[in-house]
PDB file of N, CA and C in Angstrom:
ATOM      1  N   UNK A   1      72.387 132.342 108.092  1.00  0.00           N
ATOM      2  CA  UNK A   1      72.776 132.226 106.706  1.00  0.00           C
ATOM      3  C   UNK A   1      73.251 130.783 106.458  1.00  0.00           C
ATOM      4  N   UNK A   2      72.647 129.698 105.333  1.00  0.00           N
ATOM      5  CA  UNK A   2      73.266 128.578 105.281  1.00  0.00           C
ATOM      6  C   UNK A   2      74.228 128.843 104.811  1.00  0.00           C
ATOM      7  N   UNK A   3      75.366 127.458 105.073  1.00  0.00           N
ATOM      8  CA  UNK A   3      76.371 126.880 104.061  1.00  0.00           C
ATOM      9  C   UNK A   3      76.707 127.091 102.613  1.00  0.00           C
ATOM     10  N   UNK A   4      77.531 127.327 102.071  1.00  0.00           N
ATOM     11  CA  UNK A   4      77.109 126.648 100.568  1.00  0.00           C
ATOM     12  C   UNK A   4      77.318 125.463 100.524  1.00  0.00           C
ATOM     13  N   UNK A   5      77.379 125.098  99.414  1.00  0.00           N
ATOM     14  CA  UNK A   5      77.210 124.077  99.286  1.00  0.00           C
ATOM     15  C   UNK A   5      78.622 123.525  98.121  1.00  0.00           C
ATOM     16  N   UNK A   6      79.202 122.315  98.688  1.00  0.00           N
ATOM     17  CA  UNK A   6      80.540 122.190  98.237  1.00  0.00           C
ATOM     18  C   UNK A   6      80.235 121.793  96.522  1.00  0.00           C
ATOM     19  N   UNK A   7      81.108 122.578  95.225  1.00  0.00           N
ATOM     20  CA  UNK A   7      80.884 122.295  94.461  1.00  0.00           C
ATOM     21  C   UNK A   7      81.171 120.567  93.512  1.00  0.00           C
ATOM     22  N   UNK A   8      80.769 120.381  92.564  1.00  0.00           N
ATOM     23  CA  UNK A   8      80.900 118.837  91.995  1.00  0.00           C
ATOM     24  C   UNK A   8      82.477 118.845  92.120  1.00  0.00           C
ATOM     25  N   UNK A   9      83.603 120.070  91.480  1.00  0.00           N
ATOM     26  CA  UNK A   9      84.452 119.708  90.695  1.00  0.00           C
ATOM     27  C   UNK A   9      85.420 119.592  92.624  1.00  0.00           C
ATOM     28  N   UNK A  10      84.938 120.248  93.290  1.00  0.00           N
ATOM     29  CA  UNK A  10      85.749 120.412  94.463  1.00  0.00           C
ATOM     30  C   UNK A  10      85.486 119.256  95.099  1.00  0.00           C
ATOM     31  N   UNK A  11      84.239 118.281  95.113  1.00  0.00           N
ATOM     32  CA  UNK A  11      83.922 117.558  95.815  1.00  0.00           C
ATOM     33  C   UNK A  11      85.002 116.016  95.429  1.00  0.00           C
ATOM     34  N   UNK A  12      85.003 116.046  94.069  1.00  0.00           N
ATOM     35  CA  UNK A  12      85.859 115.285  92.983  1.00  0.00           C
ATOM     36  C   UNK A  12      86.915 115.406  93.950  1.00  0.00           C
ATOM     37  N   UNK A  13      87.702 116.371  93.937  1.00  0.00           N
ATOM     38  CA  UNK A  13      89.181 116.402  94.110  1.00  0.00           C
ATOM     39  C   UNK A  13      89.066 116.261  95.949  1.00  0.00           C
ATOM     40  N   UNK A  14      87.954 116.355  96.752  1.00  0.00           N
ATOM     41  CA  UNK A  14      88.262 115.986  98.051  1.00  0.00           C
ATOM     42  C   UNK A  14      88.116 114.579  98.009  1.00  0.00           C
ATOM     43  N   UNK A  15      87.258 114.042  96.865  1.00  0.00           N
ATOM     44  CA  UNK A  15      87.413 112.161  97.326  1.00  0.00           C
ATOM     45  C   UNK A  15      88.851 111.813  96.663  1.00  0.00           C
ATOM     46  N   UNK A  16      89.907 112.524  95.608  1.00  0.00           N
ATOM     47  CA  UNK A  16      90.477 112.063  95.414  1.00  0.00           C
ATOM     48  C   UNK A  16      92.071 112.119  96.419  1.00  0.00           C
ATOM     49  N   UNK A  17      92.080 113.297  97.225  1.00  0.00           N
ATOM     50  CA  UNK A  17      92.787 113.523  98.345  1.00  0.00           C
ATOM     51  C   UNK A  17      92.696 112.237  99.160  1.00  0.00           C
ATOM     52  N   UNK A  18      91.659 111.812  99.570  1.00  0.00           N
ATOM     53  CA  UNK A  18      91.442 111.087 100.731  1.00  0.00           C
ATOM     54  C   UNK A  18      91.983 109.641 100.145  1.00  0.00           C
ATOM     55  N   UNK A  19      91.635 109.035  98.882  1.00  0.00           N
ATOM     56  CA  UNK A  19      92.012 108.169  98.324  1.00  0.00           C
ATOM     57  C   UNK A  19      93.710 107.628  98.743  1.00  0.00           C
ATOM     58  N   UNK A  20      94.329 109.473  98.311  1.00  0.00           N
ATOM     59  CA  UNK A  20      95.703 109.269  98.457  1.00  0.00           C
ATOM     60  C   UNK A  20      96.219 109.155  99.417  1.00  0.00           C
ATOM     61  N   UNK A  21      95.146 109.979 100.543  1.00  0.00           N
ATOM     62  CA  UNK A  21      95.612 109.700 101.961  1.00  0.00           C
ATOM     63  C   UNK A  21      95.647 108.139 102.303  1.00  0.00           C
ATOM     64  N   UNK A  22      94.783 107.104 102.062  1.00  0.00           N
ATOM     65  CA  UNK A  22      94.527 106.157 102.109  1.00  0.00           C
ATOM     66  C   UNK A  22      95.711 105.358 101.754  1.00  0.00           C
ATOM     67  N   UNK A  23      96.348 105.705 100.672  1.00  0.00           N
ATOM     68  CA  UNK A  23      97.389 104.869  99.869  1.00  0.00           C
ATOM     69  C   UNK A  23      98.389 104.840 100.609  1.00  0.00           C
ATOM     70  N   UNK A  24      98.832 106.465 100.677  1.00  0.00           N
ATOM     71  CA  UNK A  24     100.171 106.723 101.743  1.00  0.00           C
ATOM     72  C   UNK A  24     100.001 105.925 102.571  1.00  0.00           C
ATOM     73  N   UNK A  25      99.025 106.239 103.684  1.00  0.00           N
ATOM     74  CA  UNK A  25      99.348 105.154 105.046  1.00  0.00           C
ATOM     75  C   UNK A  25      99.562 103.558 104.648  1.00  0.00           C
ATOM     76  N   UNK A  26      99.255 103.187 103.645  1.00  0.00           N
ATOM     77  CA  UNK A  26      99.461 101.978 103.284  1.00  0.00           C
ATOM     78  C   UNK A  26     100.796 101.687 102.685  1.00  0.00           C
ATOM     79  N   UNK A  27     101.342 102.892 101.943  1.00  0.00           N
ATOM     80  CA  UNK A  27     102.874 102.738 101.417  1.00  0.00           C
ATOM     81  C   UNK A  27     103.947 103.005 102.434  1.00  0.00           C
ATOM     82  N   UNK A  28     103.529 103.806 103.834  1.00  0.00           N
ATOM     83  CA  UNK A  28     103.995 104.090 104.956  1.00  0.00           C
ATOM     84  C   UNK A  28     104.120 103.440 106.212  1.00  0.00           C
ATOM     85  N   UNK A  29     103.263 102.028 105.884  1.00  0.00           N
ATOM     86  CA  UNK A  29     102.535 101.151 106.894  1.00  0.00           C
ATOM     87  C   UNK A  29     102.421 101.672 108.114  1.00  0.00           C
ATOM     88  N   UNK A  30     101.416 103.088 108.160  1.00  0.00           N
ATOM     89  CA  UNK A  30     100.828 103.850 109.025  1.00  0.00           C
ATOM     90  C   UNK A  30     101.976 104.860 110.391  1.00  0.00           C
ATOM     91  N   UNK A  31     103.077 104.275 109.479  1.00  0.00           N
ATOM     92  CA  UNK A  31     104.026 105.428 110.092  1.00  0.00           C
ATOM     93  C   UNK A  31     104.192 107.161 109.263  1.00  0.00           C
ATOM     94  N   UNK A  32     104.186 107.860 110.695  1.00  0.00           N
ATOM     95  CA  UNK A  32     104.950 109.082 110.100  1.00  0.00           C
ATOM     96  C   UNK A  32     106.492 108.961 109.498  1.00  0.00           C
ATOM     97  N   UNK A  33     106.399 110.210 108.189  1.00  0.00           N
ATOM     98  CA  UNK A  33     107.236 109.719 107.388  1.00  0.00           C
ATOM     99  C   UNK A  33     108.723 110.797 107.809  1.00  0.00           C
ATOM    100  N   UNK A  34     108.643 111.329 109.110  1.00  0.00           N
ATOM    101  CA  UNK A  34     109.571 112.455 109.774  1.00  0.00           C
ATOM    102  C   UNK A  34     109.888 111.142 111.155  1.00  0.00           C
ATOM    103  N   UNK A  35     108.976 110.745 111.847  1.00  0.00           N
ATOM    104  CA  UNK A  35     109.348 110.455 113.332  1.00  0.00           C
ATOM    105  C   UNK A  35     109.746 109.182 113.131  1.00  0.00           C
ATOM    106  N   UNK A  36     108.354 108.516 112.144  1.00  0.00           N
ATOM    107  CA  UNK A  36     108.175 107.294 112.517  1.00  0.00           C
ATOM    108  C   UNK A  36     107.016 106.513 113.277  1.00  0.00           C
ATOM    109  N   UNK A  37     106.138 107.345 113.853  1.00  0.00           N
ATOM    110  CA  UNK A  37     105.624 107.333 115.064  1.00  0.00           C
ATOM    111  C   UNK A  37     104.499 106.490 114.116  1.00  0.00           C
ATOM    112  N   UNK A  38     103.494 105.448 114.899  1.00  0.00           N
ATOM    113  CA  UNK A  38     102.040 105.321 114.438  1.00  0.00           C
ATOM    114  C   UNK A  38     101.359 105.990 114.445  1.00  0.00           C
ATOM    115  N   UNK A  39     100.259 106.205 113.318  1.00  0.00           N
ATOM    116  CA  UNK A  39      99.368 107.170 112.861  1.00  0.00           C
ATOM    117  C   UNK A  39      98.336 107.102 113.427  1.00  0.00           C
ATOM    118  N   UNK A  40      98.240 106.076 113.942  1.00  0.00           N
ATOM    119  CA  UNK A  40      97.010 105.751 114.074  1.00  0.00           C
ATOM    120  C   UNK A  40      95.927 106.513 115.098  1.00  0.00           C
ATOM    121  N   UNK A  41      96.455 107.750 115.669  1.00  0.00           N
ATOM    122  CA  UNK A  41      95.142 108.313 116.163  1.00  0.00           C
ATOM    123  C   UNK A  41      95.083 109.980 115.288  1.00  0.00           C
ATOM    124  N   UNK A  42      96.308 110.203 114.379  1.00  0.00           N
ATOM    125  CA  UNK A  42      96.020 111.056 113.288  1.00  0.00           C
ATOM    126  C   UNK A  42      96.701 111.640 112.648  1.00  0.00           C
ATOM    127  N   UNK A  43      96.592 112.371 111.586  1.00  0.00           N
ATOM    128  CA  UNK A  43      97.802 112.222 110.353  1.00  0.00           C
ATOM    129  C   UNK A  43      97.176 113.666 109.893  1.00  0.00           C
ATOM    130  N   UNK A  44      98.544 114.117 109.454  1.00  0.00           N
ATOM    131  CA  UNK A  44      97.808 115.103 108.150  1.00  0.00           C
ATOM    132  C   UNK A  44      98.849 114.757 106.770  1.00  0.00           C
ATOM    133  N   UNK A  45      98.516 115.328 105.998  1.00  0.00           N
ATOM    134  CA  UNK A  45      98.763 114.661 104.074  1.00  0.00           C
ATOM    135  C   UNK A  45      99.384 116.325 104.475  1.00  0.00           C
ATOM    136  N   UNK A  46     101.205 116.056 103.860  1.00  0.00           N
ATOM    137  CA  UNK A  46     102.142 117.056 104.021  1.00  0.00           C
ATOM    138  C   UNK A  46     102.436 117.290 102.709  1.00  0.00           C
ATOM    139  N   UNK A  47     102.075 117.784 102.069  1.00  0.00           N
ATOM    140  CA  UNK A  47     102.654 118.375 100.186  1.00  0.00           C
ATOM    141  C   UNK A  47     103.716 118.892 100.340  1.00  0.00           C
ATOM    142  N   UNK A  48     105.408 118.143  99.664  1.00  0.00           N
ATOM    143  CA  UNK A  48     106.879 118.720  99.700  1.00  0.00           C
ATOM    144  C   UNK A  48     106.720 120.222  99.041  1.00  0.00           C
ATOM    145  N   UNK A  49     106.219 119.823  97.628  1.00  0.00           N
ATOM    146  CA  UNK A  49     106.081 121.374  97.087  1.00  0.00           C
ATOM    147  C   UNK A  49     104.630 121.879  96.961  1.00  0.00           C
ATOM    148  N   UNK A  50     104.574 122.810  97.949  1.00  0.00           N
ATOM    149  CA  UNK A  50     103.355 123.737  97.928  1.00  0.00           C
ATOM    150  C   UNK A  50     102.311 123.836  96.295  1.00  0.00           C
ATOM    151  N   UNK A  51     101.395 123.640  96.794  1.00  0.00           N
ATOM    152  CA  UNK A  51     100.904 123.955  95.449  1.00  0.00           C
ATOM    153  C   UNK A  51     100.345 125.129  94.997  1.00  0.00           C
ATOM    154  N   UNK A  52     101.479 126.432  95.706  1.00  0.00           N
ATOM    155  CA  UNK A  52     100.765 127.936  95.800  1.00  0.00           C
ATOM    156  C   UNK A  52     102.591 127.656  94.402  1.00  0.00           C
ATOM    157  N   UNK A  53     103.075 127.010  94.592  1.00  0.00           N
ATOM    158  CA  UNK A  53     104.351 126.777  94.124  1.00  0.00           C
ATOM    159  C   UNK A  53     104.741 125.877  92.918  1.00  0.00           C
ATOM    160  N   UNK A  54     103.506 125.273  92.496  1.00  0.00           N
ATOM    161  CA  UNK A  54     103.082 124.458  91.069  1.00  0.00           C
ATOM    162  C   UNK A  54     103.224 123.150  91.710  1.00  0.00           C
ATOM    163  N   UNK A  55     102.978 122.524  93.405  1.00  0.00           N
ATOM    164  CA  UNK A  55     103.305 121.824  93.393  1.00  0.00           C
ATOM    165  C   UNK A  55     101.536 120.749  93.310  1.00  0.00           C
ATOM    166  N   UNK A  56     101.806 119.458  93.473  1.00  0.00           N
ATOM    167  CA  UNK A  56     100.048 118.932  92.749  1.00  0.00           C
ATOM    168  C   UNK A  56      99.787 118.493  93.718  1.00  0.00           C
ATOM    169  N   UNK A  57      99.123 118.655  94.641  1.00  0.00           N
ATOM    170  CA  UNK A  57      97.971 118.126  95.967  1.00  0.00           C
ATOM    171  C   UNK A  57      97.933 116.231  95.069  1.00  0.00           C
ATOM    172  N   UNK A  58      97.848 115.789  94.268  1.00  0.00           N
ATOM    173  CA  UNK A  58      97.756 114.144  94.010  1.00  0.00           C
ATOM    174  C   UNK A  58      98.407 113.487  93.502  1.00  0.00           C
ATOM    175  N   UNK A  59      99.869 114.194  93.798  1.00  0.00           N
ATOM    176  CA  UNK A  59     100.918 113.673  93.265  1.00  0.00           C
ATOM    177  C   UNK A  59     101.081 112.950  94.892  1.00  0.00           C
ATOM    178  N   UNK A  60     101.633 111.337  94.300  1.00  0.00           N
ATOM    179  CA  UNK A  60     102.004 110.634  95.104  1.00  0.00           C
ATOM    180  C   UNK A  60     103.545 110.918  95.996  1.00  0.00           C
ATOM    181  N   UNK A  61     104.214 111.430  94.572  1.00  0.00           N
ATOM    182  CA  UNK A  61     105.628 111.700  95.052  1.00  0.00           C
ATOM    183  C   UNK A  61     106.020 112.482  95.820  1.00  0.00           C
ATOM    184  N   UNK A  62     104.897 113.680  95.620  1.00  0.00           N
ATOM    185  CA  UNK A  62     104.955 114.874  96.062  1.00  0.00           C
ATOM    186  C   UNK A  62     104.138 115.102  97.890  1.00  0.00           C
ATOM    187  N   UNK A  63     103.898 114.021  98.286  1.00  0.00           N
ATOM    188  CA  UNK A  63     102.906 114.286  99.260  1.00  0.00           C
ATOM    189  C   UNK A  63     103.518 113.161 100.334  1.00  0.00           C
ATOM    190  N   UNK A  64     103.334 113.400 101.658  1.00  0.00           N
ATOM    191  CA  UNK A  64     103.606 112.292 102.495  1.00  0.00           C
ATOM    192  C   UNK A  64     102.840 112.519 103.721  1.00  0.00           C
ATOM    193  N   UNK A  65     102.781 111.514 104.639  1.00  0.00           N
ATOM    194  CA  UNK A  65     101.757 111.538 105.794  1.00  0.00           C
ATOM    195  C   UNK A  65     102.380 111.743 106.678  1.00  0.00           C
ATOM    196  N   UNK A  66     102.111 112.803 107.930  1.00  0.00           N
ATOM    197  CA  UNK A  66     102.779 113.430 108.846  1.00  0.00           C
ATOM    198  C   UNK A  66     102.173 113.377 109.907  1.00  0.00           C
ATOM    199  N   UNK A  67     102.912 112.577 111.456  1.00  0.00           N
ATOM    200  CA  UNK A  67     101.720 113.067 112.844  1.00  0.00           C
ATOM    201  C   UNK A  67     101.757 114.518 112.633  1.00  0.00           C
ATOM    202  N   UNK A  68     100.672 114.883 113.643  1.00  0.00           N
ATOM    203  CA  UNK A  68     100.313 116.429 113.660  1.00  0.00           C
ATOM    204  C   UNK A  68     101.563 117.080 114.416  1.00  0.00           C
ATOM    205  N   UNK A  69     102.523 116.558 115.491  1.00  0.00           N
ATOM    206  CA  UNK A  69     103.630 117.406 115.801  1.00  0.00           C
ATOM    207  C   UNK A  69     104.522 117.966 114.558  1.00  0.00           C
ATOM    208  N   UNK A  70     104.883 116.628 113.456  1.00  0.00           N
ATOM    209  CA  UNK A  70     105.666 116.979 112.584  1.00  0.00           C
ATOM    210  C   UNK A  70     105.518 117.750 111.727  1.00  0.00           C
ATOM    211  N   UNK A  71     103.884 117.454 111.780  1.00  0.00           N
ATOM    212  CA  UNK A  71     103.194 118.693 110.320  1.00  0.00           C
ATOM    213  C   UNK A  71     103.440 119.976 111.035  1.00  0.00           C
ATOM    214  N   UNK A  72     103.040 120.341 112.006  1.00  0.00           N
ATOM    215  CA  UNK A  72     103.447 121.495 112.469  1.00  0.00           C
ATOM    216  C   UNK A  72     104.850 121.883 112.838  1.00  0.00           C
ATOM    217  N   UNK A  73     105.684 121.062 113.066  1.00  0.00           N
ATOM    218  CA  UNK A  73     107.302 121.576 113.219  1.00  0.00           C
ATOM    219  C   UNK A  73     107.773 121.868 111.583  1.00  0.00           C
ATOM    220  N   UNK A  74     106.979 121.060 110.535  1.00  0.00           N
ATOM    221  CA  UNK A  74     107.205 121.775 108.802  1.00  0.00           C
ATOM    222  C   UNK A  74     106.813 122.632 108.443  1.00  0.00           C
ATOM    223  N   UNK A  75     105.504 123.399 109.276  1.00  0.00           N
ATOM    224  CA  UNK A  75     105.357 124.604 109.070  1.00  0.00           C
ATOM    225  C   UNK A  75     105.224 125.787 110.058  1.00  0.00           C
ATOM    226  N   UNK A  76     106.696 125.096 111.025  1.00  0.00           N
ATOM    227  CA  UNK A  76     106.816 126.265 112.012  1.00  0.00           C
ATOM    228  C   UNK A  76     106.064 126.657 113.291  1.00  0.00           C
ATOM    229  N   UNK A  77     105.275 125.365 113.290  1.00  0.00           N
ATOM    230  CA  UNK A  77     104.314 125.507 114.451  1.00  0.00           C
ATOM    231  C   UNK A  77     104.363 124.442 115.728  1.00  0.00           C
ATOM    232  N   UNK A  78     104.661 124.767 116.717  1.00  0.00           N
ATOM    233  CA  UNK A  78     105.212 124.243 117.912  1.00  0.00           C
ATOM    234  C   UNK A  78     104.010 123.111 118.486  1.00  0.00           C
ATOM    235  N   UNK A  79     103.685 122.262 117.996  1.00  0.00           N
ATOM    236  CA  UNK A  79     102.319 121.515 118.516  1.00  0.00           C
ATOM    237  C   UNK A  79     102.979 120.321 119.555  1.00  0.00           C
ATOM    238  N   UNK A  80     102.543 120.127 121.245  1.00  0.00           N
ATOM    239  CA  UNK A  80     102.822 119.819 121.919  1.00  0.00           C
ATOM    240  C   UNK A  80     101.973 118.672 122.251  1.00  0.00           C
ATOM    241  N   UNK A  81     102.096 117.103 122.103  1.00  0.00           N
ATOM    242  CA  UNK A  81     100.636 116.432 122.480  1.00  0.00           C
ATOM    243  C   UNK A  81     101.183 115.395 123.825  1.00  0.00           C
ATOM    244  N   UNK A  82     100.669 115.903 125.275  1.00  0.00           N
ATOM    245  CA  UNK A  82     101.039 115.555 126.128  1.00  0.00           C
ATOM    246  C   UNK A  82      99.901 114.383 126.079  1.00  0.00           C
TER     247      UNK A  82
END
């Protein structure tokens, strides 16, 4: 069974995610915004207020860049990178 196929309006809002991802690390100068740590082998984009919660996936204010330990210690998940 193929894929579907990602729609225009979804595709919109994934280039505009990445944009912001882009910005953060630049307003962050590629630090995590919990440790501190360099990003530089990977990040995830941490939204303060959920947007199951009215919060906006491209709000600048609302969003910050997280190594993957921290993103997961914000949502409870024990990620270990030996």
């Amino acid at each position: 069974m193929p894929l579907r196929s990602v729609s225009y309006k979804r595709r919109l809002q994934l280039e505009a995610e990445k944009q912001l991802t882009a910005k953060l690390f630049i307003k962050q100068n590629g630090d995590c915004a919990d440790c501190g740590c360099n990003l530089g082998w990977g990040s995830a984009k941490h939204e303060i207020t959920f947007r199951s919660k009215g919060g906006d996936p491209l709000d600048e204010n609302n969003c910050m860049l997280l190594c993957l330990p921290c993103h997961g210690k914000r949502h409870g998940i024990n990620l270990r990178m030996d």
